[in-house]
C-alpha atoms as a PDB file:
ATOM      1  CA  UNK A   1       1.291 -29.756  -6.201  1.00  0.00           C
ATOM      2  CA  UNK A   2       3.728 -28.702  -8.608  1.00  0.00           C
ATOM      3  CA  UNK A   3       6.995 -30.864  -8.508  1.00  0.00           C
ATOM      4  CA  UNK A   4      10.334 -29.369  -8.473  1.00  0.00           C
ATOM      5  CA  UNK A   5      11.433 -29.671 -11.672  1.00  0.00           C
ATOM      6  CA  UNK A   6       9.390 -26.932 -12.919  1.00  0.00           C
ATOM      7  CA  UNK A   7      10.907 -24.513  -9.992  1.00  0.00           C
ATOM      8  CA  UNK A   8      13.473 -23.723 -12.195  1.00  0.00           C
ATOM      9  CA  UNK A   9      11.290 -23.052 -14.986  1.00  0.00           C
ATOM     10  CA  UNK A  10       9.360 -20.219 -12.683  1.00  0.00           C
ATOM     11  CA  UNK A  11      12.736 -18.722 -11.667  1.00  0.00           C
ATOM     12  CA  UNK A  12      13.815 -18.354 -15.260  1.00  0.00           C
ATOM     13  CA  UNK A  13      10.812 -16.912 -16.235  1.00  0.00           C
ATOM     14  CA  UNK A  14      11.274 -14.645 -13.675  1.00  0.00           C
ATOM     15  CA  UNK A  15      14.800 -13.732 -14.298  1.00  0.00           C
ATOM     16  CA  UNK A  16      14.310 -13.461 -18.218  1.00  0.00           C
ATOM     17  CA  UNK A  17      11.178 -10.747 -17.982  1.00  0.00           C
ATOM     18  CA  UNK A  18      12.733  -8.806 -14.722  1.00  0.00           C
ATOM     19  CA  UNK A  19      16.162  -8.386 -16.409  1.00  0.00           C
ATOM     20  CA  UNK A  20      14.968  -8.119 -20.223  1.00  0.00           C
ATOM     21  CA  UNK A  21      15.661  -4.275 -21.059  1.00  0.00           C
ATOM     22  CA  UNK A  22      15.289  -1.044 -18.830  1.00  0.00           C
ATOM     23  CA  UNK A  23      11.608  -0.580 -19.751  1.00  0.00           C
ATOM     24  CA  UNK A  24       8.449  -1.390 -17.961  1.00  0.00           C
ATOM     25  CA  UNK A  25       5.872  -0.981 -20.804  1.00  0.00           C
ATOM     26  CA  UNK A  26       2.815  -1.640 -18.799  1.00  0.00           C
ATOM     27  CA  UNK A  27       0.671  -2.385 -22.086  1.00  0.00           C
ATOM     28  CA  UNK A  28       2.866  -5.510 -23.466  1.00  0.00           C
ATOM     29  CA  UNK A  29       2.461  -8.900 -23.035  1.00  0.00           C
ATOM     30  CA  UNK A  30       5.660  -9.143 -21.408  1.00  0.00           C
ATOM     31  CA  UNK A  31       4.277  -7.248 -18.591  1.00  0.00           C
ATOM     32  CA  UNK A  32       0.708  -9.017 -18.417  1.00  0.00           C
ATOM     33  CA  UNK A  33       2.585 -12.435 -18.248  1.00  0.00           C
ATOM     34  CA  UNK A  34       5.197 -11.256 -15.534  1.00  0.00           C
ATOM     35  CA  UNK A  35       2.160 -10.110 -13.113  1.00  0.00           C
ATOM     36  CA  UNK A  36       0.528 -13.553 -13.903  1.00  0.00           C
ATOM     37  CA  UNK A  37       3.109 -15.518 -13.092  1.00  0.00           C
ATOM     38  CA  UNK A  38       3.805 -13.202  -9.856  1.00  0.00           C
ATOM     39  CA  UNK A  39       0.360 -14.089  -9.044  1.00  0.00           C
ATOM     40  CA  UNK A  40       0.798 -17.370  -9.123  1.00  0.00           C
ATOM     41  CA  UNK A  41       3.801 -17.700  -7.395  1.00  0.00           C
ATOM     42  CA  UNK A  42       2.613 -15.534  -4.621  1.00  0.00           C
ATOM     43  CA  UNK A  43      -0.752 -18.037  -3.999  1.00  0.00           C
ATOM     44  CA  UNK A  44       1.623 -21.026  -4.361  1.00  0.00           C
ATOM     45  CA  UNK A  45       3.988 -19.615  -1.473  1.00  0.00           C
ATOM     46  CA  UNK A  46       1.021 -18.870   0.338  1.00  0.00           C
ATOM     47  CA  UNK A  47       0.274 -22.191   0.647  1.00  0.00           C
ATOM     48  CA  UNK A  48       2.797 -24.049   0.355  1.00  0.00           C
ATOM     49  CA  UNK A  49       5.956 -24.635   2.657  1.00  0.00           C
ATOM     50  CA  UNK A  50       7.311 -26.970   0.714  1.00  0.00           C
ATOM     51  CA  UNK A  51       6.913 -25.011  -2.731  1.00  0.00           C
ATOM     52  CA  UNK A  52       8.856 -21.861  -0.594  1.00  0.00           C
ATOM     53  CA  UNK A  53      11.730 -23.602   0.560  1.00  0.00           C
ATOM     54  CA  UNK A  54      12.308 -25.397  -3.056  1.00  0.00           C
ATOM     55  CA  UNK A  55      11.900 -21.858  -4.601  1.00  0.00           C
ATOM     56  CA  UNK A  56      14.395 -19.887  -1.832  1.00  0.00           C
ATOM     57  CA  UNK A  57      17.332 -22.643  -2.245  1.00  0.00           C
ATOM     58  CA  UNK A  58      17.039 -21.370  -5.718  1.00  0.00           C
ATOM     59  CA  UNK A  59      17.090 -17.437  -5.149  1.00  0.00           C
ATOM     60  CA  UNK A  60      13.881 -16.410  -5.189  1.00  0.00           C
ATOM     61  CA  UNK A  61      13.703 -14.147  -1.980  1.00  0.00           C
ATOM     62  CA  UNK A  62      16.494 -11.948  -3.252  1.00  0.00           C
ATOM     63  CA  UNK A  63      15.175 -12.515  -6.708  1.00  0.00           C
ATOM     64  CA  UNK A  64      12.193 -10.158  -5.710  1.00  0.00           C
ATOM     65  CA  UNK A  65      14.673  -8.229  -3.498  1.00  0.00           C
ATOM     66  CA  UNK A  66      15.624  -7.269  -7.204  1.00  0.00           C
ATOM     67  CA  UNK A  67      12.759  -6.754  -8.863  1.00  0.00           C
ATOM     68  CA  UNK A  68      11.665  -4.219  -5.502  1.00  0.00           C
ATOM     69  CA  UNK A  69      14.550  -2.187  -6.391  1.00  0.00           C
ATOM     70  CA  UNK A  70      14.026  -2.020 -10.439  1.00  0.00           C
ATOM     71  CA  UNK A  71      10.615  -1.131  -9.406  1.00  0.00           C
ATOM     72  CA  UNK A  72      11.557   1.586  -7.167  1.00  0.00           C
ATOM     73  CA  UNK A  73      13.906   3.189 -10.289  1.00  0.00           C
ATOM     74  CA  UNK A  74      10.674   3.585 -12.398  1.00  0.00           C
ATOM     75  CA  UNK A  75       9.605   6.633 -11.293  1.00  0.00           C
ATOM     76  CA  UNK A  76       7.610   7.474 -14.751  1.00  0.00           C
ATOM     77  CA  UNK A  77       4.887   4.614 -13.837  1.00  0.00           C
ATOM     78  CA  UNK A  78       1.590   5.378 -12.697  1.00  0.00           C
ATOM     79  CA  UNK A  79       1.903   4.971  -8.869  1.00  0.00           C
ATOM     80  CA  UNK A  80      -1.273   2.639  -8.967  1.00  0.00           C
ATOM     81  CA  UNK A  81       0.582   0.118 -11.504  1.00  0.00           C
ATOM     82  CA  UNK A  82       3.827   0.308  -9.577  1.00  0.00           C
ATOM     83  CA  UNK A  83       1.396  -0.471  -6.366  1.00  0.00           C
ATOM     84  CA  UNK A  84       0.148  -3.491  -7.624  1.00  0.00           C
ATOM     85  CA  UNK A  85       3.330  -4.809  -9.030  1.00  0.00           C
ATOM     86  CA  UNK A  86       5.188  -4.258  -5.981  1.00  0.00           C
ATOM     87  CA  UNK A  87       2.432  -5.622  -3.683  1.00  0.00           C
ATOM     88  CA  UNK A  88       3.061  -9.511  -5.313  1.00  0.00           C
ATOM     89  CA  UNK A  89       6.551  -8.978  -5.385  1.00  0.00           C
ATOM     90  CA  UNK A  90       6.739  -8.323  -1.457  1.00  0.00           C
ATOM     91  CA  UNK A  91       4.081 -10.825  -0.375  1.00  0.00           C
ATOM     92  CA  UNK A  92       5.820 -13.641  -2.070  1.00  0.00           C
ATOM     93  CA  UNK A  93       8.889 -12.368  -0.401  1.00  0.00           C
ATOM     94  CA  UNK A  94       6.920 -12.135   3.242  1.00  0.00           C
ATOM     95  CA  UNK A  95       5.172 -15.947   2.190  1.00  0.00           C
ATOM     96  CA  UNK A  96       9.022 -17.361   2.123  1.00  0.00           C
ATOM     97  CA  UNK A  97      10.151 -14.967   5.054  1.00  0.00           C
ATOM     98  CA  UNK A  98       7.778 -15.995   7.781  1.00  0.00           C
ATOM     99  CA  UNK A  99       8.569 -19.486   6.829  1.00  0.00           C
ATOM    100  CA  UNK A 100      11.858 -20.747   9.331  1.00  0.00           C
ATOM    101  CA  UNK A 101      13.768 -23.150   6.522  1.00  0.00           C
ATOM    102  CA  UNK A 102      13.569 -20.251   3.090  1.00  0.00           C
ATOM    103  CA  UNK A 103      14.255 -17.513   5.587  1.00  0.00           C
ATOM    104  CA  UNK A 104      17.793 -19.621   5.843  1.00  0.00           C
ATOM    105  CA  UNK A 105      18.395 -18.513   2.233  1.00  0.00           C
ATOM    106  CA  UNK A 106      17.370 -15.658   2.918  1.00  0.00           C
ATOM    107  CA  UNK A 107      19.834 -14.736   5.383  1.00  0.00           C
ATOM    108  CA  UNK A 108      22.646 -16.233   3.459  1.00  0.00           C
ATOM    109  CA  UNK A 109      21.734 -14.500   0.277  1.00  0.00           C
ATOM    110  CA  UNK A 110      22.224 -11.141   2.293  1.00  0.00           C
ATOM    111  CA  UNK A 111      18.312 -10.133   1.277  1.00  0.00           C
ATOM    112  CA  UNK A 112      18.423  -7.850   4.452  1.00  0.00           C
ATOM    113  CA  UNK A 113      21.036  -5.627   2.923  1.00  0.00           C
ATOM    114  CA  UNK A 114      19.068  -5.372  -0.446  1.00  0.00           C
ATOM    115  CA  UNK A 115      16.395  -4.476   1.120  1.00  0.00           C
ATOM    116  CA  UNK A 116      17.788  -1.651   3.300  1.00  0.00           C
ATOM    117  CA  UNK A 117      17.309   0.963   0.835  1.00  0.00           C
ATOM    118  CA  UNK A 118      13.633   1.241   1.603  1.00  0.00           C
ATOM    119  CA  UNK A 119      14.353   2.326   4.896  1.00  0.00           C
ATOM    120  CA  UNK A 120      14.375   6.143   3.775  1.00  0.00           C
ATOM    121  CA  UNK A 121      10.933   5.777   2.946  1.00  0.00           C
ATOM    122  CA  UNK A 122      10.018   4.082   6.097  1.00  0.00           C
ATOM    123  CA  UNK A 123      11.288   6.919   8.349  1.00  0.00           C
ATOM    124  CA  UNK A 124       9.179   9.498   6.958  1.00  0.00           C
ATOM    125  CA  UNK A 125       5.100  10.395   6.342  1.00  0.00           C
ATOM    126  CA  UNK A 126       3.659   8.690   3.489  1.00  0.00           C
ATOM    127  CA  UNK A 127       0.616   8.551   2.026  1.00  0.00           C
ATOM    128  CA  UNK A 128      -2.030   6.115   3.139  1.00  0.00           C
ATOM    129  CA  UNK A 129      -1.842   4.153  -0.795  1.00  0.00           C
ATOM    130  CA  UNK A 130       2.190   3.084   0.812  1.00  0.00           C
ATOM    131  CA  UNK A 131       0.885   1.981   4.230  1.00  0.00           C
ATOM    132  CA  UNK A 132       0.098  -1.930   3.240  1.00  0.00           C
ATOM    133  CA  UNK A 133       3.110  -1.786   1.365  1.00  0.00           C
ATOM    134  CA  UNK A 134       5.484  -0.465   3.985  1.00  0.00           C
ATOM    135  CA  UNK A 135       3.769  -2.925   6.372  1.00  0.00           C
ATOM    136  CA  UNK A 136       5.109  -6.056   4.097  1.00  0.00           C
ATOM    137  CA  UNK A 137       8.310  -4.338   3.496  1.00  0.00           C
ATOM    138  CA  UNK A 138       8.633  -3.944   7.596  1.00  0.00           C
ATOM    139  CA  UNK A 139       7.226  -7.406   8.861  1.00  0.00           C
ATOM    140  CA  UNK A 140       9.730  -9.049   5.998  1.00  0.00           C
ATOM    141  CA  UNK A 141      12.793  -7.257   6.699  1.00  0.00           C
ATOM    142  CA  UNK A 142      12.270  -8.487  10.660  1.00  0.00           C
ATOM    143  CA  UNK A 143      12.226 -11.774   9.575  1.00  0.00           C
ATOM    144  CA  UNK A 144      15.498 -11.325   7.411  1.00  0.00           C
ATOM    145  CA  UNK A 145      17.185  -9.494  10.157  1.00  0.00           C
ATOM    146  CA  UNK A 146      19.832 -10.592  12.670  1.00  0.00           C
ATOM    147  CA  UNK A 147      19.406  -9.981  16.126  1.00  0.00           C
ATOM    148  CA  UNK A 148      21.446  -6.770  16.089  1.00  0.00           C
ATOM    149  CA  UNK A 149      20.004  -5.682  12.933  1.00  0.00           C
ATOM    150  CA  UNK A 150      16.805  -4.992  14.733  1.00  0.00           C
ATOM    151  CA  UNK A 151      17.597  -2.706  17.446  1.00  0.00           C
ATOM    152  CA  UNK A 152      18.204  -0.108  13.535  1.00  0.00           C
ATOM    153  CA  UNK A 153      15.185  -0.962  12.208  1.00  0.00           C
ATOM    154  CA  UNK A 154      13.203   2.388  12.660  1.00  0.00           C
ATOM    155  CA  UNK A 155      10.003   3.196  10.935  1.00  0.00           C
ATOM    156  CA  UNK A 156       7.825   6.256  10.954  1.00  0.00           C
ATOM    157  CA  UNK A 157       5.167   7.053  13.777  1.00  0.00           C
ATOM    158  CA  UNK A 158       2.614   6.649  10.978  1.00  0.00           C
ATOM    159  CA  UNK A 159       3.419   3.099  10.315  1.00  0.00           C
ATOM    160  CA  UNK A 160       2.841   2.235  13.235  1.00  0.00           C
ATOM    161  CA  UNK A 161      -0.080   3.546  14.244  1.00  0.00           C
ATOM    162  CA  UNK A 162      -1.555   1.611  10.907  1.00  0.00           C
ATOM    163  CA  UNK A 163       0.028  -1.393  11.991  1.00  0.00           C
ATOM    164  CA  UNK A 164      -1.561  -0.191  15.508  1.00  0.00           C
ATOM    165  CA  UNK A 165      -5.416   0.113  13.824  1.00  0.00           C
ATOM    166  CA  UNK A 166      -5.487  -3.272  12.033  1.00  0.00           C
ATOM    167  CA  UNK A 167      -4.358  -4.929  15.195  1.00  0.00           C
ATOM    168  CA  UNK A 168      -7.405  -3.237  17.243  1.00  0.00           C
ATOM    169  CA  UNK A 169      -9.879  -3.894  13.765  1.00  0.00           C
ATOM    170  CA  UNK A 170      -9.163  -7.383  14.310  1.00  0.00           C
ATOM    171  CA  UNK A 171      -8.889  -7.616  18.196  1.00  0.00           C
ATOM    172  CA  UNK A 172     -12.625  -6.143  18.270  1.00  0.00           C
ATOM    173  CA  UNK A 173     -13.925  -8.454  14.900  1.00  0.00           C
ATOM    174  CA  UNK A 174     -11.915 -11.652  16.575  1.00  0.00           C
ATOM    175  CA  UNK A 175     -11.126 -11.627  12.287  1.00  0.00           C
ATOM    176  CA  UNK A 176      -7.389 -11.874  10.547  1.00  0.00           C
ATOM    177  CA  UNK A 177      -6.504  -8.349   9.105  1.00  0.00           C
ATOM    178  CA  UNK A 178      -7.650  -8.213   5.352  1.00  0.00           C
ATOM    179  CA  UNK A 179      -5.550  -5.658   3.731  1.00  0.00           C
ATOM    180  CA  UNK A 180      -6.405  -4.287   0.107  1.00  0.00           C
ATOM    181  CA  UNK A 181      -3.674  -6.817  -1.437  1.00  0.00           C
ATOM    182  CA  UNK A 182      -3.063  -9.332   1.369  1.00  0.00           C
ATOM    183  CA  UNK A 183      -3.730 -10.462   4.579  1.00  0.00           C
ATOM    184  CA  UNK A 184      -2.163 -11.528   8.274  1.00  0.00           C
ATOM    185  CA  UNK A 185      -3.150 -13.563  10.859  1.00  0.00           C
ATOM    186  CA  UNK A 186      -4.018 -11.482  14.373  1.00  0.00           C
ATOM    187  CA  UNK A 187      -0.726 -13.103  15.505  1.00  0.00           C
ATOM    188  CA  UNK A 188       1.642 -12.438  12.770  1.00  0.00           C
ATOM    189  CA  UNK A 189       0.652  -9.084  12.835  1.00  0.00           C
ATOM    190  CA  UNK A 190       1.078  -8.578  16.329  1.00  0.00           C
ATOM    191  CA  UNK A 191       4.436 -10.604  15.790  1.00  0.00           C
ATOM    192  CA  UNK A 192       5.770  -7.823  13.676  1.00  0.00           C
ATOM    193  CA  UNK A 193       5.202  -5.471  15.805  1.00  0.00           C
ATOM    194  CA  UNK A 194       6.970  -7.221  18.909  1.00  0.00           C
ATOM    195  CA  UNK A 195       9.846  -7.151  16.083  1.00  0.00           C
ATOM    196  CA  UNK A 196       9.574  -3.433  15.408  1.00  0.00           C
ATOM    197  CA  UNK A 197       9.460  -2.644  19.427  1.00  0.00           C
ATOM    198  CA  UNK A 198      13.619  -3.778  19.656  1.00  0.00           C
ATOM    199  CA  UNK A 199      14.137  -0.449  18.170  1.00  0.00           C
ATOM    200  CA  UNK A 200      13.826   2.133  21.383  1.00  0.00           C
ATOM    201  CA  UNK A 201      12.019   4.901  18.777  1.00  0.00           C
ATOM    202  CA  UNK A 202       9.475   2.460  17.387  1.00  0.00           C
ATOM    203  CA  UNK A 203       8.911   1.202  20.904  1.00  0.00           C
ATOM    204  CA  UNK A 204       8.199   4.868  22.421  1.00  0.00           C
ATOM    205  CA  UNK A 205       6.292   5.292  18.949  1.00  0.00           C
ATOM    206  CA  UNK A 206       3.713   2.022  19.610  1.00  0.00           C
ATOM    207  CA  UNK A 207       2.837   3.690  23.324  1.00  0.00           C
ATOM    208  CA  UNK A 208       1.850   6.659  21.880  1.00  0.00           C
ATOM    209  CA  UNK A 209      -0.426   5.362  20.160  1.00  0.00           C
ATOM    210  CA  UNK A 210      -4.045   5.687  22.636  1.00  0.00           C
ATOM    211  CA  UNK A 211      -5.050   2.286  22.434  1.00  0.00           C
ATOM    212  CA  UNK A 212      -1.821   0.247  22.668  1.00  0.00           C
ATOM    213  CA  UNK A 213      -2.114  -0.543  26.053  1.00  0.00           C
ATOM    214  CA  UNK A 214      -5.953  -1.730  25.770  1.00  0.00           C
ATOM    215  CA  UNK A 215      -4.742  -4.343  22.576  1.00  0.00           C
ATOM    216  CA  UNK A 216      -1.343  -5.219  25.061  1.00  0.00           C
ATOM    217  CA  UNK A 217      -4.232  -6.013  27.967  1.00  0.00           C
ATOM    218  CA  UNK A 218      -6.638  -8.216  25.873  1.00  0.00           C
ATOM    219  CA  UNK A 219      -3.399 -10.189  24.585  1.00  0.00           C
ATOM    220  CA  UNK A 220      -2.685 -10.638  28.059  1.00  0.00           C
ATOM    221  CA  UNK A 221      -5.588 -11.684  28.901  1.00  0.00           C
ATOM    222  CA  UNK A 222      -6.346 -14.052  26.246  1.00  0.00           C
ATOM    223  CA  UNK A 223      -7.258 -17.590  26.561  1.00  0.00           C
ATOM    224  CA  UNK A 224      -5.353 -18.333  23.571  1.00  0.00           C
ATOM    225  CA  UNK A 225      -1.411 -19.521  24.978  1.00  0.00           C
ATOM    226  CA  UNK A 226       0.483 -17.972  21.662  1.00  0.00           C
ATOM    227  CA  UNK A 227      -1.608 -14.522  22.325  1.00  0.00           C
ATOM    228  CA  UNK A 228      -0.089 -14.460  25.865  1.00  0.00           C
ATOM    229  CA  UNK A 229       3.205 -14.938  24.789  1.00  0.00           C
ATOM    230  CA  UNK A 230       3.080 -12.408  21.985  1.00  0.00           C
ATOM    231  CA  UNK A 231       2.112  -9.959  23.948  1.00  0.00           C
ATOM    232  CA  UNK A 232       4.399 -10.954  26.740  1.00  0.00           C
ATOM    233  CA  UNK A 233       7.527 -10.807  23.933  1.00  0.00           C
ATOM    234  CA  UNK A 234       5.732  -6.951  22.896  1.00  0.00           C
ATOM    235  CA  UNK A 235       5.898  -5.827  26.310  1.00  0.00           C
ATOM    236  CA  UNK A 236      10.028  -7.144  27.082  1.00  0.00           C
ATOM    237  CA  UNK A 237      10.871  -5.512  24.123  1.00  0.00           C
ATOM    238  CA  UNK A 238       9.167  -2.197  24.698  1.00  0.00           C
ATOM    239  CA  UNK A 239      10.820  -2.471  27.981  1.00  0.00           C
ATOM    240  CA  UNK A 240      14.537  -2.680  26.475  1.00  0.00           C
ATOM    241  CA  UNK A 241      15.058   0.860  27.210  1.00  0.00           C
ATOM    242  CA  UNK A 242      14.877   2.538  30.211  1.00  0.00           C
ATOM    243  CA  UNK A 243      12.277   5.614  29.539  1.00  0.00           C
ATOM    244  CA  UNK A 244       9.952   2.981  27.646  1.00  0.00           C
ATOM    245  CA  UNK A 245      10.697   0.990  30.424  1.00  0.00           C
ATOM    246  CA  UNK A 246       9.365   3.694  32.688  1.00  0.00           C
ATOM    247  CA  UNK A 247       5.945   4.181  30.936  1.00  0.00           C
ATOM    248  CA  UNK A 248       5.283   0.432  30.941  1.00  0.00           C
ATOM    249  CA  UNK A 249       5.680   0.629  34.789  1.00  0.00           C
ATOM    250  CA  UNK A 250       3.069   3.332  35.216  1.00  0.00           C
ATOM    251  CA  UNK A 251       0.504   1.174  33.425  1.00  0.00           C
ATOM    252  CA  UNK A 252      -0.767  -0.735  36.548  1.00  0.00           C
ATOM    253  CA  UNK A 253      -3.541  -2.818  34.989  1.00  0.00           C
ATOM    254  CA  UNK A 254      -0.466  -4.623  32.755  1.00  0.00           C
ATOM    255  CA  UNK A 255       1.095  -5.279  36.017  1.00  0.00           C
ATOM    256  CA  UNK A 256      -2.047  -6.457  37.508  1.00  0.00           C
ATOM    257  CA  UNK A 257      -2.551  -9.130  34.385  1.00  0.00           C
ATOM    258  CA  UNK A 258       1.293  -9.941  34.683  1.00  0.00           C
ATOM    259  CA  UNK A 259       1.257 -10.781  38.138  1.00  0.00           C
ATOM    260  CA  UNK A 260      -1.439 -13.054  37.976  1.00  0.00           C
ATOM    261  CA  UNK A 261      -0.171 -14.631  34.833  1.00  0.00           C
ATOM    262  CA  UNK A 262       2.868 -15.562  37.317  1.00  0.00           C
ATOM    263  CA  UNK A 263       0.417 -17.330  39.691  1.00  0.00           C
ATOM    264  CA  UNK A 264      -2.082 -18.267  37.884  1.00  0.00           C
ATOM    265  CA  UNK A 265      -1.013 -19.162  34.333  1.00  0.00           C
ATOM    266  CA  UNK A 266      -1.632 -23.211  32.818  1.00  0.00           C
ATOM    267  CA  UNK A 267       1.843 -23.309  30.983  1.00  0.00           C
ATOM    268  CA  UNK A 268       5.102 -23.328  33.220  1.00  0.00           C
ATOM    269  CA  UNK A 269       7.056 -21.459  30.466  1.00  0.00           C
ATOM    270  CA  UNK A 270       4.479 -18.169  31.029  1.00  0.00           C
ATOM    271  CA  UNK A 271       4.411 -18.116  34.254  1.00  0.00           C
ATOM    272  CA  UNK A 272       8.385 -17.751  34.239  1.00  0.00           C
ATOM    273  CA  UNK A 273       8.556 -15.246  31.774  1.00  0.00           C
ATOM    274  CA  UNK A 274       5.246 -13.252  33.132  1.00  0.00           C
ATOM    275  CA  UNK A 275       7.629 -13.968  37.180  1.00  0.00           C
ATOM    276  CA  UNK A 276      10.610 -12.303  35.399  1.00  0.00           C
ATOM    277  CA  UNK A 277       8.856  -9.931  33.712  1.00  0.00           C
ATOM    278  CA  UNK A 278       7.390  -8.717  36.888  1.00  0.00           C
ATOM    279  CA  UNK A 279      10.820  -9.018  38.578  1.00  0.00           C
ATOM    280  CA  UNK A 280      12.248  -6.819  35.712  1.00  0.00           C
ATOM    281  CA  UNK A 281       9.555  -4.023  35.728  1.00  0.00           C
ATOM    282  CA  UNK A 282       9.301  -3.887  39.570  1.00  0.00           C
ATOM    283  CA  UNK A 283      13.610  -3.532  39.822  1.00  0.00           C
ATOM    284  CA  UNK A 284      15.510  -0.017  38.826  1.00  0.00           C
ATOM    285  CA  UNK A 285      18.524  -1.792  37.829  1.00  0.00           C
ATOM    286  CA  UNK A 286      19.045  -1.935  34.112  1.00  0.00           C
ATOM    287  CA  UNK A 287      19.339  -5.583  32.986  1.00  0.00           C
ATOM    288  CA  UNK A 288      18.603  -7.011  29.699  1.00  0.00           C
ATOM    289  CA  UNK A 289      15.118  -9.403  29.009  1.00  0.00           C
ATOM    290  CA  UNK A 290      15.732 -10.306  25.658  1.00  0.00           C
ATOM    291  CA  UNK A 291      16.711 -13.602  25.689  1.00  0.00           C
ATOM    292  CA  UNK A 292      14.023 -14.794  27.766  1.00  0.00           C
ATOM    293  CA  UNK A 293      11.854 -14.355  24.779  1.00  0.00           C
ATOM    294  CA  UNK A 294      12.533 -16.439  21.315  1.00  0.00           C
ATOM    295  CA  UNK A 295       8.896 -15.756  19.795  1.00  0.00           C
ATOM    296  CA  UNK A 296      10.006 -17.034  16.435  1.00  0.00           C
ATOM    297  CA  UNK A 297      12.695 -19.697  17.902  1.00  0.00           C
END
C-alpha cells in the first residue's frame, strides 16, 4: 500500500502537468507521464478505499472535474486520444464517487456543479465511441448529486438503452459488464440506473426500452437480497410520476412478483417495501415512495 505521505506527491504531479500551459502535445513526455500516472491512480482507487478517501480530502475528485473540462476545450485532438484520456480521468472520479466517505468531499467541493456542463452532451444522440464515457459521466454525477439534484438529471434515450443492453448482457452471462475501458458490477450498474429513473423523462425513457420489464422481473425474482432491493428502488422511482406510474401498473407479472415478495420474502425490510409498493401501485392517489427507499444509505 502506498502511505499517505506520497498522496500529496500524486496530487502535485497532477496539478503541475494538468495546469502547465494551454497545450496538449500528445507526443511529449509530459503527456506520456500524465496518462501513466492517471493509470495508476485509477487502479489504486479501484482498489483501494482507503487510498480514495486520503486522495478526495485532498481534492482529487474535483481535481479531475478539471482536467474533464480542459479536456473538453481541446477540440483539435484526435477524438480517440481525447477518449482515452478522458476515460481514466472519469473512472478515477467514479472509483472515489461510489465510495460513501470521498463522495463527502465530493459534495463539499461542489464537483456536481463542475460537472454540469456535460449535461448538453448527455441530452442529445451521440455516437456509440461516447456511450462508455457518458455512462461514467452519468453513474458519477448520481453519486455527487443531492436529492433534488436528481429529479434534473436527464440523459438521452440512447444512453439509456446502452445502459439498458449491458444490464441484459450481463443478466443473461450472470458476468459484471466489461466495458472497452472499465467495468461495473451487475449491481452498480443497475444502481445507476435506479438513480437516472428520479428524473420522470429518463424513467418513461428506461420503459421504452423492450426488455426493461424482463431485466426488472429477473431482479425481482432473484435469490440474491441486494438484487431484490435494486430492483425494488428501480421500480419506486419509475413510479414517481403519475403516467410512468400508470405503465408500471399495466405490467401484471411485476405485480404478481411484488405481491408475493410481500408474503413470501426472507428479509422483513422487503417484504415492507414490496407491501407498500403494492399498496402504492394498487391506490390512484398521488403520494410520494421515495423515502422508503435509501439504496445507497
Amino acid at each position: 500500500m502506498i502511505s499517505h505521505d506520497v498522496i500529496p506527491l500524486f496530487l502535485q504531479y497532477f496539478m503541475i502537468l494538468i495546469d502547465d500551459g494551454n497545450e496538449y502535445p500528445i507526443d511529449s513526455v509530459r503527456y506520456g507521464f500524465l496518462e501513466v500516472l492517471k493509470g495508476l491512480v485509477f487502479n489504486m482507487t479501484e482498489t483501494s478505499s482507503e487510498f480514495c478517501f486520503e486522495c478526495c480530502k485532498q481534492g482529487l475528485i474535483t481535481l479531475m472535474a478539471v482536467h474533464l473540462q480542459y479536456l473538453q476545450g481541446l477540440f483539435w485532438l484526435p477524438l480517440e486520444v481525447k477518449g482515452y484520456a478522458e476515460q481514466k480521468a472519469v473512472g478515477i472520479m467514479y472509483n472515489c464517487a461510489k465510495r460513501p466517505e470521498p463522495l463527502i468531499y465530493a459534495k463539499v467541493q461542489n464537483t456536481f456543479e463542475i460537472m454540469s456542463e456535460f449535461r448538453h452532451e448527455m441530452v442529445k444522440e451521440v455516437g456509440p465511441e461516447r456511450m462508455e464515457f457518458l455512462t461514467f459521466i452519468a453513474f458519477s454525477v448520481t453519486y455527487m448529486a443531492e436529492e433534488d439534484q436528481l429529479g434534473s438529471l436527464k440523459v438521452h434515450q440512447s444512453l439509456i438503452n446502452y445502459i439498458v443492453e449491458n444490464i441484459n448482457k450481463a443478466v443473461a452471462s450472470n458476468k459484471d459488464i466489461k466495458l472497452k475501458r472499465g467495468s461495473y458490477s451487475l449491481l452498480e450498474m443497475f444502481d445507476g440506473l435506479a438513480q437516472l429513473a428520479r428524473n420522470d423523462d429518463n424513467a418513461a425513457a428506461i420503459l421504452k426500452c423492450p426488455e426493461s420489464v424482463d431485466y426488472i422481473t429477473k431482479f425481482l425474482n432473484s435469490d440474491q437480497e441486494s438484487n431484490r432491493k435494486a430492483s425494488l428502488q428501480l421500480i419506486c422511482n419509475i413510479c414517481q410520476s403519475k403516467r410512468n406510474k400508470g405503465k408500471v401498473q399495466k405490467q401484471l407479472e411485476l405485480f404478481d412478483l411484488l405481491t408475493n415478495m410481500r408474503i413470501n420474502d426472507p428479509n422483513q425490510d422487503l417484504r415492507l417495501m414490496a407491501d407498500e409498493t403494492c399498496k402504492f401501485l394498487s391506490s390512484p392517489a398521488e403520494k410520494s415512495l421515495s423515502k422508503l427507499f435509501k439504496l445507497r444509505k
